[in-house]
Protein backbone atom coordinates (compact mmCIF):
# COMPACT_ATOMS: atom_id res chain seq x y z
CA UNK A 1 27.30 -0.13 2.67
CA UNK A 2 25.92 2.17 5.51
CA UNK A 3 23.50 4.86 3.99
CA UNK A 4 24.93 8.34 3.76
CA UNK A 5 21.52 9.85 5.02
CA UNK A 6 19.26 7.53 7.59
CA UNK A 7 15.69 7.62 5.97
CA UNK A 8 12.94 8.07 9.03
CA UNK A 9 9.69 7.87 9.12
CA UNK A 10 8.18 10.97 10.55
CA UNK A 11 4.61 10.82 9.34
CA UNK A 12 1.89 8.35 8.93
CA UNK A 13 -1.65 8.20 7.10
CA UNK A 14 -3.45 5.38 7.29
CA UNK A 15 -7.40 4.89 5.86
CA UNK A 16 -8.83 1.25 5.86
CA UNK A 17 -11.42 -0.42 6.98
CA UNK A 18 -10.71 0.36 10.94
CA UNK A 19 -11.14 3.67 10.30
CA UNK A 20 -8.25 6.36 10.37
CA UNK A 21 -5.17 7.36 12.19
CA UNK A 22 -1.88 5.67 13.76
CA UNK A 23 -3.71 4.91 16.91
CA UNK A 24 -7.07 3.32 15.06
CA UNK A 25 -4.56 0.82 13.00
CA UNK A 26 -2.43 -0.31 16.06
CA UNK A 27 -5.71 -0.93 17.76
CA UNK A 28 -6.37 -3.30 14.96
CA UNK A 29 -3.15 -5.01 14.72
CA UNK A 30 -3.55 -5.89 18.07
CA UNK A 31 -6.71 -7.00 17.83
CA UNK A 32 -5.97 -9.00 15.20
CA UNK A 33 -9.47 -9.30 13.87
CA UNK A 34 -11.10 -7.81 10.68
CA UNK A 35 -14.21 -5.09 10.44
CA UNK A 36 -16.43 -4.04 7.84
CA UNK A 37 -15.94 -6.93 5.88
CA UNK A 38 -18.57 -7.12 3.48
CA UNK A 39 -19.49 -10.25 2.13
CA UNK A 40 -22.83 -9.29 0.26
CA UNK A 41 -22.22 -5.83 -1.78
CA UNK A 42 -20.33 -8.25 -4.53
CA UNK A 43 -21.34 -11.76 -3.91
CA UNK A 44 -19.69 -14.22 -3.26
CA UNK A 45 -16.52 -12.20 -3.03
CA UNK A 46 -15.72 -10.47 0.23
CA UNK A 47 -14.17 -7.25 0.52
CA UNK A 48 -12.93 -4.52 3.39
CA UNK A 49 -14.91 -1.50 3.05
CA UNK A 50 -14.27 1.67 4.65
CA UNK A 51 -16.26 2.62 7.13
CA UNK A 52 -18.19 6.18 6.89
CA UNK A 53 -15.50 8.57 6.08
CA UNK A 54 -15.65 12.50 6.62
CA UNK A 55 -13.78 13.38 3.85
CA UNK A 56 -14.23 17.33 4.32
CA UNK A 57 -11.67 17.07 7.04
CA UNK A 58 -9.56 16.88 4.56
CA UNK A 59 -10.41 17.84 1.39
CA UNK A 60 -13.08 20.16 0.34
CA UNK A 61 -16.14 19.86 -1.31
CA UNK A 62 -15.38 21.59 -4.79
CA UNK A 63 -12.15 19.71 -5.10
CA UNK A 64 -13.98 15.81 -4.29
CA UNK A 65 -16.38 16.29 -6.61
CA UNK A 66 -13.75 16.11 -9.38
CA UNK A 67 -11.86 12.79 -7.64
CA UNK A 68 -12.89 9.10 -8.33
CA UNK A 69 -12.96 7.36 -4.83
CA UNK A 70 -9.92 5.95 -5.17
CA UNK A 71 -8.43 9.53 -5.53
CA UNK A 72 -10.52 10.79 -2.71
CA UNK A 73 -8.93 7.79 -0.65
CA UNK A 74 -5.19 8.46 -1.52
CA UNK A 75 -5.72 12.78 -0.86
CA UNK A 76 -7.33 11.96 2.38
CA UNK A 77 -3.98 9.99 3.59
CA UNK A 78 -1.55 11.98 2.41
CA UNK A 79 -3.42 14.94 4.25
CA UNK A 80 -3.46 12.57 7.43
CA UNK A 81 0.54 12.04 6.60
CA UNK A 82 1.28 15.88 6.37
CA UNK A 83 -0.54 16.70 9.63
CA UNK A 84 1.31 13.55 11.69
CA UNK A 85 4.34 14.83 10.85
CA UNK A 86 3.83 18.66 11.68
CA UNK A 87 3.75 19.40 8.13
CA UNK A 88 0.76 20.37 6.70
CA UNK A 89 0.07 23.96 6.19
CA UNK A 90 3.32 24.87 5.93
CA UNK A 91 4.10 26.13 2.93
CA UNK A 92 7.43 26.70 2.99
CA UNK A 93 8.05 22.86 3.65
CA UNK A 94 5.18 21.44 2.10
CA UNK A 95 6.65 23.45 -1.35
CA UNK A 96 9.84 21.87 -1.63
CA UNK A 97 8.38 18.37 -0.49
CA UNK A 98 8.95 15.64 -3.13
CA UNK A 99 6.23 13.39 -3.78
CA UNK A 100 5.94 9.57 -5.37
CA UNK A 101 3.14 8.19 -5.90
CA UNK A 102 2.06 4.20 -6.38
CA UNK A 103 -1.47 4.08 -8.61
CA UNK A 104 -3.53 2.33 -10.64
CA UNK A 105 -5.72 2.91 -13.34
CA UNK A 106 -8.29 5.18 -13.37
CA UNK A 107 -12.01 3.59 -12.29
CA UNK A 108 -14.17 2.66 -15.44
CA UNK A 109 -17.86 4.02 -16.61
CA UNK A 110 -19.44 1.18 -15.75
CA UNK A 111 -22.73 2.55 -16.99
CA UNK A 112 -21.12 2.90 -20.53
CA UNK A 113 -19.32 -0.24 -20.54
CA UNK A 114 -22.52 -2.24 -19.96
CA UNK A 115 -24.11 -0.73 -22.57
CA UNK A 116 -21.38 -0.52 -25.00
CA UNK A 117 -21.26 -4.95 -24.27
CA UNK A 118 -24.86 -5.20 -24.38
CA UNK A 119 -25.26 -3.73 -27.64
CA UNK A 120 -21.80 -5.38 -29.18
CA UNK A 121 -24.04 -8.60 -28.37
CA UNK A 122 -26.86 -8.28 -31.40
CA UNK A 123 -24.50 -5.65 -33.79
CA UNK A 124 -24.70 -6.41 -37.24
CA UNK A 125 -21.52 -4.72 -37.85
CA UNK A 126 -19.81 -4.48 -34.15
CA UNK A 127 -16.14 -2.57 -34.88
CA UNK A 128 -17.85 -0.16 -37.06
CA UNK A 129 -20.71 0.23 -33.38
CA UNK A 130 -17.35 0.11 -31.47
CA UNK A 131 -16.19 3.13 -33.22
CA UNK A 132 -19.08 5.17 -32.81
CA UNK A 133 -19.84 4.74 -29.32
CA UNK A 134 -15.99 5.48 -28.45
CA UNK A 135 -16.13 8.48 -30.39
CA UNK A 136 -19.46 9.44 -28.84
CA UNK A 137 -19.57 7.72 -25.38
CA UNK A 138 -15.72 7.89 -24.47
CA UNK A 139 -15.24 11.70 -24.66
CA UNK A 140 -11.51 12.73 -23.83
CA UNK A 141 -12.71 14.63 -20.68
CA UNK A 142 -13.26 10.90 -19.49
CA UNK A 143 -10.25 9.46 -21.11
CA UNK A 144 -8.57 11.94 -18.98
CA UNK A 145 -9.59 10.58 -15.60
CA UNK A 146 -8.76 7.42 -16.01
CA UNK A 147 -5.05 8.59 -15.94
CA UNK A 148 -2.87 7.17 -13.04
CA UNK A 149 -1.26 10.39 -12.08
CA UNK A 150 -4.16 12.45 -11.26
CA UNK A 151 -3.80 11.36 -7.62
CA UNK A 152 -0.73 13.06 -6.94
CA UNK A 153 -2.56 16.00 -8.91
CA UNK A 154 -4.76 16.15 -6.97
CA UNK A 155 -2.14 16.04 -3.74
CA UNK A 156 -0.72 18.81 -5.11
CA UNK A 157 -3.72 21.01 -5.61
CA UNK A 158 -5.37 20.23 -2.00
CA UNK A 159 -2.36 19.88 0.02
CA UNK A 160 -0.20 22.27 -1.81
CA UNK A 161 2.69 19.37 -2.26
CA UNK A 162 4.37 21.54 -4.79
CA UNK A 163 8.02 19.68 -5.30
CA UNK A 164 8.91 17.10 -8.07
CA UNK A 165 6.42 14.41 -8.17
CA UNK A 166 6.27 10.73 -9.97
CA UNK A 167 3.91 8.23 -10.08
CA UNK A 168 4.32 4.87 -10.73
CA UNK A 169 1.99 2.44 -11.76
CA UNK A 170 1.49 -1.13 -11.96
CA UNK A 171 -0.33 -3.55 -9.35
CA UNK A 172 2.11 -4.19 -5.89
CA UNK A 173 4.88 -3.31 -7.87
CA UNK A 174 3.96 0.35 -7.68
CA UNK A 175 4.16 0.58 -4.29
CA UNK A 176 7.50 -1.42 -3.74
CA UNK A 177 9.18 0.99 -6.45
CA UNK A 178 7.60 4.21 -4.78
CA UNK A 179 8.80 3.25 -1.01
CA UNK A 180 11.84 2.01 -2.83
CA UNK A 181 12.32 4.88 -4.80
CA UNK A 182 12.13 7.52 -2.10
CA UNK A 183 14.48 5.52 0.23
CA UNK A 184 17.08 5.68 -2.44
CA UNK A 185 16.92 9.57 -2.97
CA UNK A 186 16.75 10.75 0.61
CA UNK A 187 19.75 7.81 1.75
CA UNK A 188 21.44 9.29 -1.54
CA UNK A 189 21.24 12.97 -0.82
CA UNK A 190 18.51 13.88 -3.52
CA UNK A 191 16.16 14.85 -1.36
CA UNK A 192 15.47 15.85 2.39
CA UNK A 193 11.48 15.15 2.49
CA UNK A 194 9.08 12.87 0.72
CA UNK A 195 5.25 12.35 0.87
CA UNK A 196 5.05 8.39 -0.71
CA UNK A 197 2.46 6.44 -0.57
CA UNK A 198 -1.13 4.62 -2.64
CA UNK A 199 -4.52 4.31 -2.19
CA UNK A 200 -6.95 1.54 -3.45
CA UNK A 201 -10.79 1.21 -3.60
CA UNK A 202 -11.55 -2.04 -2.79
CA UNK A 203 -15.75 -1.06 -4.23
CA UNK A 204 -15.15 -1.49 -8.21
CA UNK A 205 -17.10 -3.94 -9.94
CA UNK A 206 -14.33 -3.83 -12.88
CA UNK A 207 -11.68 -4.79 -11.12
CA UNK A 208 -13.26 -7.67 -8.86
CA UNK A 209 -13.82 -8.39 -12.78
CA UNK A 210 -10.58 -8.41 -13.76
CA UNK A 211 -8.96 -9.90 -10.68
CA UNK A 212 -11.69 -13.15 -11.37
CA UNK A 213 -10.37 -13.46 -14.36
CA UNK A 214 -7.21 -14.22 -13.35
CA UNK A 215 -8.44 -16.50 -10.92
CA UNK A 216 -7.40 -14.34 -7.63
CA UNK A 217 -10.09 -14.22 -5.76
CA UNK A 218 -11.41 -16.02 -2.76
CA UNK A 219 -14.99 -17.02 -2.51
CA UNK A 220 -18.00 -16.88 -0.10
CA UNK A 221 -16.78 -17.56 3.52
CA UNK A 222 -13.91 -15.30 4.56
CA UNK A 223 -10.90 -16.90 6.23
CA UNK A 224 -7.21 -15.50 7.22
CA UNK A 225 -4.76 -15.32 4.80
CA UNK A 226 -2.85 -18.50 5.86
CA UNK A 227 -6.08 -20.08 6.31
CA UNK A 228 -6.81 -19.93 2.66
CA UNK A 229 -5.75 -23.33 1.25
CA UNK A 230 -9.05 -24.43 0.46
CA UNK A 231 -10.45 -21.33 -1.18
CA UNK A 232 -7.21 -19.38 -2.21
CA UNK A 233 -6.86 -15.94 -3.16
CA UNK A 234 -7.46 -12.58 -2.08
CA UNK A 235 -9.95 -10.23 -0.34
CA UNK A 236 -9.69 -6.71 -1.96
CA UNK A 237 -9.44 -3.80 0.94
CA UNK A 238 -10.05 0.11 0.35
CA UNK A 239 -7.58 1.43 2.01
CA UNK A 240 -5.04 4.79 1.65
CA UNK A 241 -0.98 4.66 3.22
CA UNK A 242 1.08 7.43 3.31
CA UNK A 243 3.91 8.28 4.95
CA UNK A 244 6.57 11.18 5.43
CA UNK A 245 9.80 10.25 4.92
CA UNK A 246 13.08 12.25 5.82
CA UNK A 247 16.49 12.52 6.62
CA UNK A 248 17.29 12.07 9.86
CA UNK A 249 19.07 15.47 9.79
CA UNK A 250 16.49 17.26 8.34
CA UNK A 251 14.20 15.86 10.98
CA UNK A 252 16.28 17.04 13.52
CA UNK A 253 16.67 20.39 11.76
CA UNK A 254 12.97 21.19 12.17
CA UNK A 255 12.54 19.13 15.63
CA UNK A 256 10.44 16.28 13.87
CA UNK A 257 10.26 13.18 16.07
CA UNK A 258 10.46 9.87 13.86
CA UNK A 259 8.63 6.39 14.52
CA UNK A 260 11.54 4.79 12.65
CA UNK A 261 14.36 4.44 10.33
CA UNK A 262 13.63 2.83 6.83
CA UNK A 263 17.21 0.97 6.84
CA UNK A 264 16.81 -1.17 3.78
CA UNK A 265 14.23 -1.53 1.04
CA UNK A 266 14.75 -3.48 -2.15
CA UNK A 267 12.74 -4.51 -5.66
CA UNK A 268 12.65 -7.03 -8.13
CA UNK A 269 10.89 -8.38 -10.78
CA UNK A 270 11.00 -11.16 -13.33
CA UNK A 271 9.78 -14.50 -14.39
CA UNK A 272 8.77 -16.84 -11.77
CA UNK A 273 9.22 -20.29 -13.13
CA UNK A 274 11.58 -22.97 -11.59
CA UNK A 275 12.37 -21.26 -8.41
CA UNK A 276 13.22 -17.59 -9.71
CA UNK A 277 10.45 -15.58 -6.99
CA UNK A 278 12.37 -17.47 -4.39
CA UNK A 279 15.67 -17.05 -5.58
CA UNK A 280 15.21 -13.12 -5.84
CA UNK A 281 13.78 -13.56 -2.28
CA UNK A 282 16.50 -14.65 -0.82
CA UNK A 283 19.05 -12.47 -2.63
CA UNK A 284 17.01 -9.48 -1.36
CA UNK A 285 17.09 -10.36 2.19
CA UNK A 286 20.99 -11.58 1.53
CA UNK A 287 22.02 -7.80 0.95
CA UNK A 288 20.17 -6.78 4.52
CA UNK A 289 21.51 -7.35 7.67
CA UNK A 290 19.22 -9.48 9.77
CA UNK A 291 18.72 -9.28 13.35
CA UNK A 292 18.78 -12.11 15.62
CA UNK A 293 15.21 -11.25 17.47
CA UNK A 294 13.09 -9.64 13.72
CA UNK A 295 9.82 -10.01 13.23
CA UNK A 296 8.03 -10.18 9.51
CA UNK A 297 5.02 -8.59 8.43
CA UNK A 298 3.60 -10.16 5.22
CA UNK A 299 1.94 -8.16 2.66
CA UNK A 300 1.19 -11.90 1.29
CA UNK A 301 -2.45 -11.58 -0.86
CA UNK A 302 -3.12 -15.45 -0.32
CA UNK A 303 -2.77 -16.08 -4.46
CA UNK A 304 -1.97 -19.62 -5.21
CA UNK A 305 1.49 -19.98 -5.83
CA UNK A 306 2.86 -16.43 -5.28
CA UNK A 307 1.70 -16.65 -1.15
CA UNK A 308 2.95 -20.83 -1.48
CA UNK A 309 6.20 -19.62 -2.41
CA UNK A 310 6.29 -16.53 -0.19
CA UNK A 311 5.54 -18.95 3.18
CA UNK A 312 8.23 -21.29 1.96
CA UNK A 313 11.00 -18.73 1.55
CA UNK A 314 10.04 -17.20 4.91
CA UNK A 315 9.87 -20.26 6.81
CA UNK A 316 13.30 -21.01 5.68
CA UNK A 317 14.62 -17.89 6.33
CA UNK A 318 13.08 -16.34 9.54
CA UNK A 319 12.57 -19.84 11.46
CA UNK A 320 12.22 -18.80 14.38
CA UNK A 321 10.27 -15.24 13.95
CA UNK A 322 6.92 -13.92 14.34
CA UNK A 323 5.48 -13.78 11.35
CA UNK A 324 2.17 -11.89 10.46
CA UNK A 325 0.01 -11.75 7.24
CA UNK A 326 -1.51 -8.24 7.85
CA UNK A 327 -3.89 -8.68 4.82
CA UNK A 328 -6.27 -10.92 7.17
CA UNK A 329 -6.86 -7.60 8.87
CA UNK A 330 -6.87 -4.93 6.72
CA UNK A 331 -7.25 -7.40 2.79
CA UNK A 332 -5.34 -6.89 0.36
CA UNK A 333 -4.47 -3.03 -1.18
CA UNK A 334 -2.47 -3.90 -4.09
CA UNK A 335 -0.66 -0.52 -4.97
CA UNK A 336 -1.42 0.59 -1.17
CA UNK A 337 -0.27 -2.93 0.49
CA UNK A 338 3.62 -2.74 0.72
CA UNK A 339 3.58 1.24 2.05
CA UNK A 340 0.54 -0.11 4.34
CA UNK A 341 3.48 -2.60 5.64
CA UNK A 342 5.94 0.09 6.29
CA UNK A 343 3.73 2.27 7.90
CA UNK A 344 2.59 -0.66 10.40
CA UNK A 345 6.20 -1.87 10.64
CA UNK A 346 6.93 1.58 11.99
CA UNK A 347 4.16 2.24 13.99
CA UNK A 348 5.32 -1.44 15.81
CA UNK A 349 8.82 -0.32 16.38
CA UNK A 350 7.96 3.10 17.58
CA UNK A 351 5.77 1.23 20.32
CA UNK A 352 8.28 -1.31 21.09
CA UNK A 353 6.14 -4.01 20.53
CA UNK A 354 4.39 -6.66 18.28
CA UNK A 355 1.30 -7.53 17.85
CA UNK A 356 -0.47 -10.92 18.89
CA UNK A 357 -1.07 -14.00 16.17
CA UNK A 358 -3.69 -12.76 13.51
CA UNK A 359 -4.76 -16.85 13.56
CA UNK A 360 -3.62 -20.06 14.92
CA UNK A 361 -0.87 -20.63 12.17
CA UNK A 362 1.01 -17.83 13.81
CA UNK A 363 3.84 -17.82 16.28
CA UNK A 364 3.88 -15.41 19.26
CA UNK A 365 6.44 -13.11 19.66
CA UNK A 366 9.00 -12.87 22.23
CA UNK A 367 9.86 -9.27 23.26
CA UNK A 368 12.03 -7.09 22.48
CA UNK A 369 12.38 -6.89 18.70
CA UNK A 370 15.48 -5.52 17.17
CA UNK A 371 13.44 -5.23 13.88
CA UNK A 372 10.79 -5.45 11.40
CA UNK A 373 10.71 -7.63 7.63
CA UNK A 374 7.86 -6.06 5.80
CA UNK A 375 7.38 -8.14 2.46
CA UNK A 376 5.40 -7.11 -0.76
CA UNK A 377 5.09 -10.19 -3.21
CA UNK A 378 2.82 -9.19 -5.97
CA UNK A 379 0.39 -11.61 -6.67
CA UNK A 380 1.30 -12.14 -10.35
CA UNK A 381 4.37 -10.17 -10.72
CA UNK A 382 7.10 -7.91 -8.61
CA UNK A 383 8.04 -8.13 -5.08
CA UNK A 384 9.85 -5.98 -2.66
CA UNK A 385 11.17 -6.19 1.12
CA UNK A 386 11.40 -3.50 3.61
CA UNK A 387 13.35 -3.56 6.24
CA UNK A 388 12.57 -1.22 9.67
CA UNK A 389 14.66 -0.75 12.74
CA UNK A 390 13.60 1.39 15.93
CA UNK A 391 15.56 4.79 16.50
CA UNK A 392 17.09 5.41 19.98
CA UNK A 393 16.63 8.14 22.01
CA UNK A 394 20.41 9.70 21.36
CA UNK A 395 20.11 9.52 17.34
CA UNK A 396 16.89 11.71 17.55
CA UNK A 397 19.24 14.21 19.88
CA UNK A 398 21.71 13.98 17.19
């Protein structure tokens, strides 16, 4: 069923490890090669770190101090966002602007953790040590930040985002349901303007931790994300994406020019036994309308069998496209990798153009492209698929 209301893309903000901007993260796509990947800060795993950032440009002093990097990340792309699309500083729009918001947890005391373990280690009595140093250590001040929502506080605050807000949290799953969720409300009439987006800090001991754990991670020598058969998994990357998305009458309304239209987006979840990711797959892209000449961008991590399945469904299904794995240049952004895709998915159609094989297990494109795939499979659970067409010259004159 055609959408009521076509959803454009009208802003972008983009942070990563190529620095800032639309024009810095086209540069890289067509490139195709990594930067500041840093292969020694947390040994043996590799990650993308940002290069030096100037965060006063867009948020101030007394208001950074109180933000945890990955905050400070996420606030400085929604600012970028705002001022792409002509809206920041302006009050009137910028206070009746919804906002969603994909996030994690907050970033851990690692000082206090240490200790807390170290000490656990020789306790006579350890849950009645547990209890005191929670009480004493873990004051609710600090509880506090570690809550998932204080990056679209903090939106609010610096960039004076004052409409209804939501945050969702929860891995790549976040970030499908946020892009997801503000397609649905302006195609649906339930809002004209959103500010949706995530941001990630790639820097955190705890999480390279956790992710370990799992056994996510790829090791020593960094390779492509295709490339990664013999050392499989992921390569964290700090990165903020945010975008502004609007009707494309309320664009028009207030002379906005888009980069795209959002046509279809779509989210699932479940168990992934005995062919269920690839089932959902292919029921997601069965709903969309599919383009002879489309191009994919892959939000794939390179996890074992989540990427496995994700390269089977798309070889089946896009044959003959292009298909790039954007995390070889950029790594992988969790909450921040699917709106990351939609953002570069736009950027590509606005341009008219795609951008060159990332590695050799790519296939050049043929030009024109009618359209963009942009795919977010989680690497444990959810997965989501965008869908981005250009807009013509006569739909922005209405």
């Amino acid at each position: 069923m055609k959408d009521k209301h076509p959803v454009w893309v009208t802003g972008i903000g983009l942070l990563s490890s190529h620095g800032e901007g639309p024009d810095a993260h086209w540069a890289a796509m067509q490139g195709g090669k990594p930067t500041n990947v840093d292969t020694s800060s947390f040994a043996p795993y590799p990650i993308h770190a940002l290069p030096e950032t100037d965060w006063a440009t867009q948020i101030s002093r007394r208001d950074m101090r109180q933000m945890e990097p990955w905050q400070q990340i996420g606030t400085y792309a929604a600012g970028l966002a705002l001022e792409d699309a002509g809206a920041k500083g302006n009050e009137d729009l910028c206070g009746v602007m919804d906002m969603i918001v994909a996030a994690g947890g907050g970033e851990r005391d690692l000082e206090v953790d240490t200790t807390v373990m170290n000490e656990a280690r020789t306790a006579n009595d350890r849950d009645a040590m547990l209890n005191e140093r929670l009480s004493n250590d873990l004051r609710p001040t600090l509880f506090l930040a570690q809550l998932s929502n204080l990056l679209a506080g903090n939106i609010s605050i610096v960039h004076k985002v004052t409409g209804s807000s939501r945050t969702f949290m929860g891995e790549e799953g976040a970030g499908v349901s946020a892009i997801q969720t503000a397609h649905a409300r302006i195609a649906g009439g339930q809002s004209d303007i959103v500010l949706v987006g995530g941001g990630y800090n790639a820097a955190r001991e705890d999480m390279l931790l956790l992710f370990e754990l799992g056994g996510y991670l790829t090791h020593d020598d960094w390779a492509p994300v295709w490339s990664r058969k013999d050392n499989p998994g992921f390569a964290l990357g700090s990165m903020g994406a945010f975008l502004v998305m609007e009707s494309a009458e309320h664009a028009r309304k207030r002379g906005a020019k888009p980069y795209a239209e959002l046509k279809d987006v779509a989210g699932t979840h479940g168990p992934r036994g005995e062919g269920r990711l690839a089932k959902r797959l292919s029921d997601a892209l069965a709903g969309m309308n599919v383009p002879s000449n489309s191009a994919v961008l892959s939000g794939a991590s390179g996890a074992t069998n989540a990427t496995a399945t994700e390269t089977n469904f798309l070889q089946s299904a896009f044959p003959e496209a292009p298909i790039r794995a954007f995390g070889s240049v950029f790594g992988h952004g969790v909450e921040a990798q699917f709106p990351l895709g939609i953002a570069l998915a736009a950027l590509a159609m606005q341009r008219g153009e795609f951008c060159a094989p990332f590695e050799a297990a790519e296939r050049e494109a043929s030009e024109p492209l009618d359209s963009i795939f942009v795919t977010g499979v989680g690497h444990y659970r959810a997965e989501g698929l965008g869908h981005v067409v250009a807009v013509k010259d006569e739909e922005t004159a209405g």
